[in-house]
C-alpha atoms as a PDB file:
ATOM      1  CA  UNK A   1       0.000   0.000   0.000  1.00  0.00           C
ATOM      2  CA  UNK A   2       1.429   3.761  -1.184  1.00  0.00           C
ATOM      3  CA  UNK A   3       2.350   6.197   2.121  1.00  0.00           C
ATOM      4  CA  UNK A   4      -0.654   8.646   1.824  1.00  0.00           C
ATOM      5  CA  UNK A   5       0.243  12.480  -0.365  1.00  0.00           C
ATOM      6  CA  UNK A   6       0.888  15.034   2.441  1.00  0.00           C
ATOM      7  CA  UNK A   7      -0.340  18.607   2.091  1.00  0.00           C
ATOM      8  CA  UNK A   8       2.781  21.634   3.031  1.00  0.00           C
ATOM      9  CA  UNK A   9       2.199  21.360   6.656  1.00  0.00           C
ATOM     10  CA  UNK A  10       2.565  17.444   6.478  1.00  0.00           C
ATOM     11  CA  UNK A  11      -1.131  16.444   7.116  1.00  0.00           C
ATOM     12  CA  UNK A  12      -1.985  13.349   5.415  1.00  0.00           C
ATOM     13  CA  UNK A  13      -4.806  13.969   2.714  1.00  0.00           C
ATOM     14  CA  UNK A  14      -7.531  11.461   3.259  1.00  0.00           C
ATOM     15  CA  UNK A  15      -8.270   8.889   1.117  1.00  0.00           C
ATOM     16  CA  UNK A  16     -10.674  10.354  -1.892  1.00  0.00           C
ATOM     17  CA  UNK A  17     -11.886   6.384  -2.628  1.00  0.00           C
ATOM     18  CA  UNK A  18     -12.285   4.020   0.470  1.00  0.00           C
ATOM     19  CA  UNK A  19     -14.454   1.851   2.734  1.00  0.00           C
ATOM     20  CA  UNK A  20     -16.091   3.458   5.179  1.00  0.00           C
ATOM     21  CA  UNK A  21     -12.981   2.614   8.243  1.00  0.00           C
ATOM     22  CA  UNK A  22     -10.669   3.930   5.697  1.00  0.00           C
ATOM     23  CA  UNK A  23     -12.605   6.922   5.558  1.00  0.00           C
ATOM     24  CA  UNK A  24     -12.824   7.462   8.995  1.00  0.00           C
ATOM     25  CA  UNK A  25      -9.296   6.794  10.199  1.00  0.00           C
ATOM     26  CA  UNK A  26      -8.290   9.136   7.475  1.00  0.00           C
ATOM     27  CA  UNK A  27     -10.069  11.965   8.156  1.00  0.00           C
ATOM     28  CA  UNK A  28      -8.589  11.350  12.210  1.00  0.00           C
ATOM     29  CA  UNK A  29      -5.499  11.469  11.281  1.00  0.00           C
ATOM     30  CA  UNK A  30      -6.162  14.730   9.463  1.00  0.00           C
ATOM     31  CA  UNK A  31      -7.654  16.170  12.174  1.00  0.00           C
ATOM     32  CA  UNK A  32      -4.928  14.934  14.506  1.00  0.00           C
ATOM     33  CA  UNK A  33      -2.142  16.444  11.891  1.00  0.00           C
ATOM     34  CA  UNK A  34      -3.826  19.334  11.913  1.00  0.00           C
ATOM     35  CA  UNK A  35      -4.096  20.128  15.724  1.00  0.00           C
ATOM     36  CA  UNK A  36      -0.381  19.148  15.910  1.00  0.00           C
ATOM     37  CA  UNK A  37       0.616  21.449  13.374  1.00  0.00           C
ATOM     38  CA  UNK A  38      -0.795  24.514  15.035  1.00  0.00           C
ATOM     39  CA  UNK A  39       0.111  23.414  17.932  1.00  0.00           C
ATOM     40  CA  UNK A  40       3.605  22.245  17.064  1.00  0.00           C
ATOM     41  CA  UNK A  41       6.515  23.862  19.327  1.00  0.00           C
ATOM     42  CA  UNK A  42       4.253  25.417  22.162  1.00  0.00           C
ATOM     43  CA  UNK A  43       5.642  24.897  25.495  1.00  0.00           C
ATOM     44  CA  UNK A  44       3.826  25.055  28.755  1.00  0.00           C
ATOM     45  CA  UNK A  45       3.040  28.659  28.826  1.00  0.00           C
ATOM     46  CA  UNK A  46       1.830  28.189  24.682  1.00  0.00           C
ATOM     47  CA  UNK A  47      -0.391  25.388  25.704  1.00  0.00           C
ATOM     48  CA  UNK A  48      -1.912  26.818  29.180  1.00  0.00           C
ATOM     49  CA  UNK A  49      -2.369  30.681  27.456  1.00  0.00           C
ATOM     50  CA  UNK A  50      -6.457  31.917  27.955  1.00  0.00           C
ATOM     51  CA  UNK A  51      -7.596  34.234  25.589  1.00  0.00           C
ATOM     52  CA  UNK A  52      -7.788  37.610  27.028  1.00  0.00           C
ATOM     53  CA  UNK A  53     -10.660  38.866  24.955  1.00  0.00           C
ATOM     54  CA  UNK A  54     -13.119  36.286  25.814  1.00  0.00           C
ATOM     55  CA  UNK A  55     -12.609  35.163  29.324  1.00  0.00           C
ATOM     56  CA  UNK A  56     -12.621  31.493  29.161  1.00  0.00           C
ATOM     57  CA  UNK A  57     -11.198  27.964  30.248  1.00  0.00           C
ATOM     58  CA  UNK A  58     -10.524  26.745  27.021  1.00  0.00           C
ATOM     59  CA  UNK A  59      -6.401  26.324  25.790  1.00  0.00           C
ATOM     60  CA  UNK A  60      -5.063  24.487  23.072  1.00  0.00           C
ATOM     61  CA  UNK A  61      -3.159  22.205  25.475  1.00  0.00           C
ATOM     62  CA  UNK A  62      -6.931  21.608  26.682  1.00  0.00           C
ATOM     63  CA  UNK A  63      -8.261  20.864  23.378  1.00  0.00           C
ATOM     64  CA  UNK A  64      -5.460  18.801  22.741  1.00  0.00           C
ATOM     65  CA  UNK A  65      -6.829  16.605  26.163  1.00  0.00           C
ATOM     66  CA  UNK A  66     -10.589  16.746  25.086  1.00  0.00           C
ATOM     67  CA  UNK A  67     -10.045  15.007  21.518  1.00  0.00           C
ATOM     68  CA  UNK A  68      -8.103  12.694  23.417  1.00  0.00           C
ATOM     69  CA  UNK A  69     -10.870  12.183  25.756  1.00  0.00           C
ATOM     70  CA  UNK A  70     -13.085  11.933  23.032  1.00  0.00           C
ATOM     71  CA  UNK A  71     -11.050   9.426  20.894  1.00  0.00           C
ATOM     72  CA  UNK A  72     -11.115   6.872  23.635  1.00  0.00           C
ATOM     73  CA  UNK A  73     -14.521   7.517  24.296  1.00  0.00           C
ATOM     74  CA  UNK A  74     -15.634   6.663  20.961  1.00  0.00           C
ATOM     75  CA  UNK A  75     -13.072   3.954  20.282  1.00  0.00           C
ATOM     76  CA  UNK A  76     -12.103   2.465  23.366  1.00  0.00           C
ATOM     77  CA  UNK A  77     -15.696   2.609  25.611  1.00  0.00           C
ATOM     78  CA  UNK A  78     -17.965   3.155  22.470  1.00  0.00           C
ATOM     79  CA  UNK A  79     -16.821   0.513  19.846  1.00  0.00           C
ATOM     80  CA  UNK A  80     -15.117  -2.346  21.850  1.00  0.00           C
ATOM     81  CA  UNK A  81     -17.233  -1.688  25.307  1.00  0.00           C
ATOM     82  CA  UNK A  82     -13.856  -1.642  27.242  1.00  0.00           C
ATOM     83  CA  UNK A  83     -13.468   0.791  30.081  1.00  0.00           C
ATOM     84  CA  UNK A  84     -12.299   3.956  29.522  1.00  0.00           C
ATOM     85  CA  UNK A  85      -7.982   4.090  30.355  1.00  0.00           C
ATOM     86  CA  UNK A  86      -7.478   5.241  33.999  1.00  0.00           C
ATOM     87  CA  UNK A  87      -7.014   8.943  33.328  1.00  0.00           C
ATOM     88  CA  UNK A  88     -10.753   9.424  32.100  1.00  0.00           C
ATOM     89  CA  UNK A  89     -12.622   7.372  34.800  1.00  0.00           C
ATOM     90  CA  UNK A  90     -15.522   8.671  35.573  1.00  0.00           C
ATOM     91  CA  UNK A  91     -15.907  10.146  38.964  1.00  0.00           C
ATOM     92  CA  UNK A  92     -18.385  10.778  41.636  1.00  0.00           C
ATOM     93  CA  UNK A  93     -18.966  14.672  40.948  1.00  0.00           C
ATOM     94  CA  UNK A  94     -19.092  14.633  36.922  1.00  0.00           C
ATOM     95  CA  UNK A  95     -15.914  16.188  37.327  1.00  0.00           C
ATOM     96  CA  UNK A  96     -14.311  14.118  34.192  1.00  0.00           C
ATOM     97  CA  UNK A  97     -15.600  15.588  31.849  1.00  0.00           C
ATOM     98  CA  UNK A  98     -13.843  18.749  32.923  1.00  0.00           C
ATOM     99  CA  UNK A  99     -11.073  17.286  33.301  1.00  0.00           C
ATOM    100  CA  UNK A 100     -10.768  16.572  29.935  1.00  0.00           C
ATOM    101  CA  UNK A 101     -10.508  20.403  29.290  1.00  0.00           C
ATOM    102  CA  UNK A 102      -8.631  21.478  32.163  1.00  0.00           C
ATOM    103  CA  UNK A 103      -6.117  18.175  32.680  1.00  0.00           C
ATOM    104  CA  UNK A 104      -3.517  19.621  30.822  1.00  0.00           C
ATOM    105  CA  UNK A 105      -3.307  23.044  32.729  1.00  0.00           C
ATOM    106  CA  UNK A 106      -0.687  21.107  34.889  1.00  0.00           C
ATOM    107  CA  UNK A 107       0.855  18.694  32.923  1.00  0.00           C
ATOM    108  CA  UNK A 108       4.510  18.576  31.162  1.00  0.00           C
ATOM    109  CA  UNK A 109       4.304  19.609  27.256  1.00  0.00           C
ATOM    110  CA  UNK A 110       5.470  16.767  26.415  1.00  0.00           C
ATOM    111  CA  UNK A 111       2.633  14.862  28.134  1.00  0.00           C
ATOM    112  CA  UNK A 112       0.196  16.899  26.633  1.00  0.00           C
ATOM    113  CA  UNK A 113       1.415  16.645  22.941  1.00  0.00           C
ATOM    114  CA  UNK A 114       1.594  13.015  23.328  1.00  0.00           C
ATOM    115  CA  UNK A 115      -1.568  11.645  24.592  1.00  0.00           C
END
């Protein structure tokens, strides 16, 4: 099988002609591509930054956690009914699902870029 054509910020273009998995992983891995592009070389202080203009919660470094969150919510609990991995269990309080958004406001770069 050919390595997928790349676009100039080395997302992989998805698959024009596929089934419907091959669809659907490669669209994922252009979204993925695409979140680590613009978020490519941030440090701590990058990934933790609030905009100023609209007070909110939201960072990249959070987003980055969420689609995490989401991806083994949909892939690990929704389509093999295995429990969620140990960072997302649900707790008493609903407070998972903001930690999804606000996990990363303490954690290493590194550890953020690669989950």
């Amino acid at each position: 099988m050919s390595e997928p054509r790349t676009d100039d910020q080395g997302r992989p273009e998805p698959p024009l002609t596929a089934d419907e998995a091959g669809t659907l992983v490669g669209f994922l891995e252009f979204q993925r591509a695409t979140l680590e592009w613009k978020t490519r070389g941030l440090e701590e202080e990058g990934l933790r930054r609030r905009l100023d203009a609209h007070p909110s919660r939201l960072t990249l470094g959070g987003l980055l956690s969420h689609l995490a969150w989401v991806e083994d919510f949909y892939f690990s609990a929704g389509a093999t009914g295995s429990p969620m991995p140990e960072e997302w269990q649900r707790s008493e309080d609903g407070s998972d699902y903001l930690r999804a958004w606000t996990s990363a406001d303490t954690l290493p770069a590194a550890e953020v870029h690669g989950r």
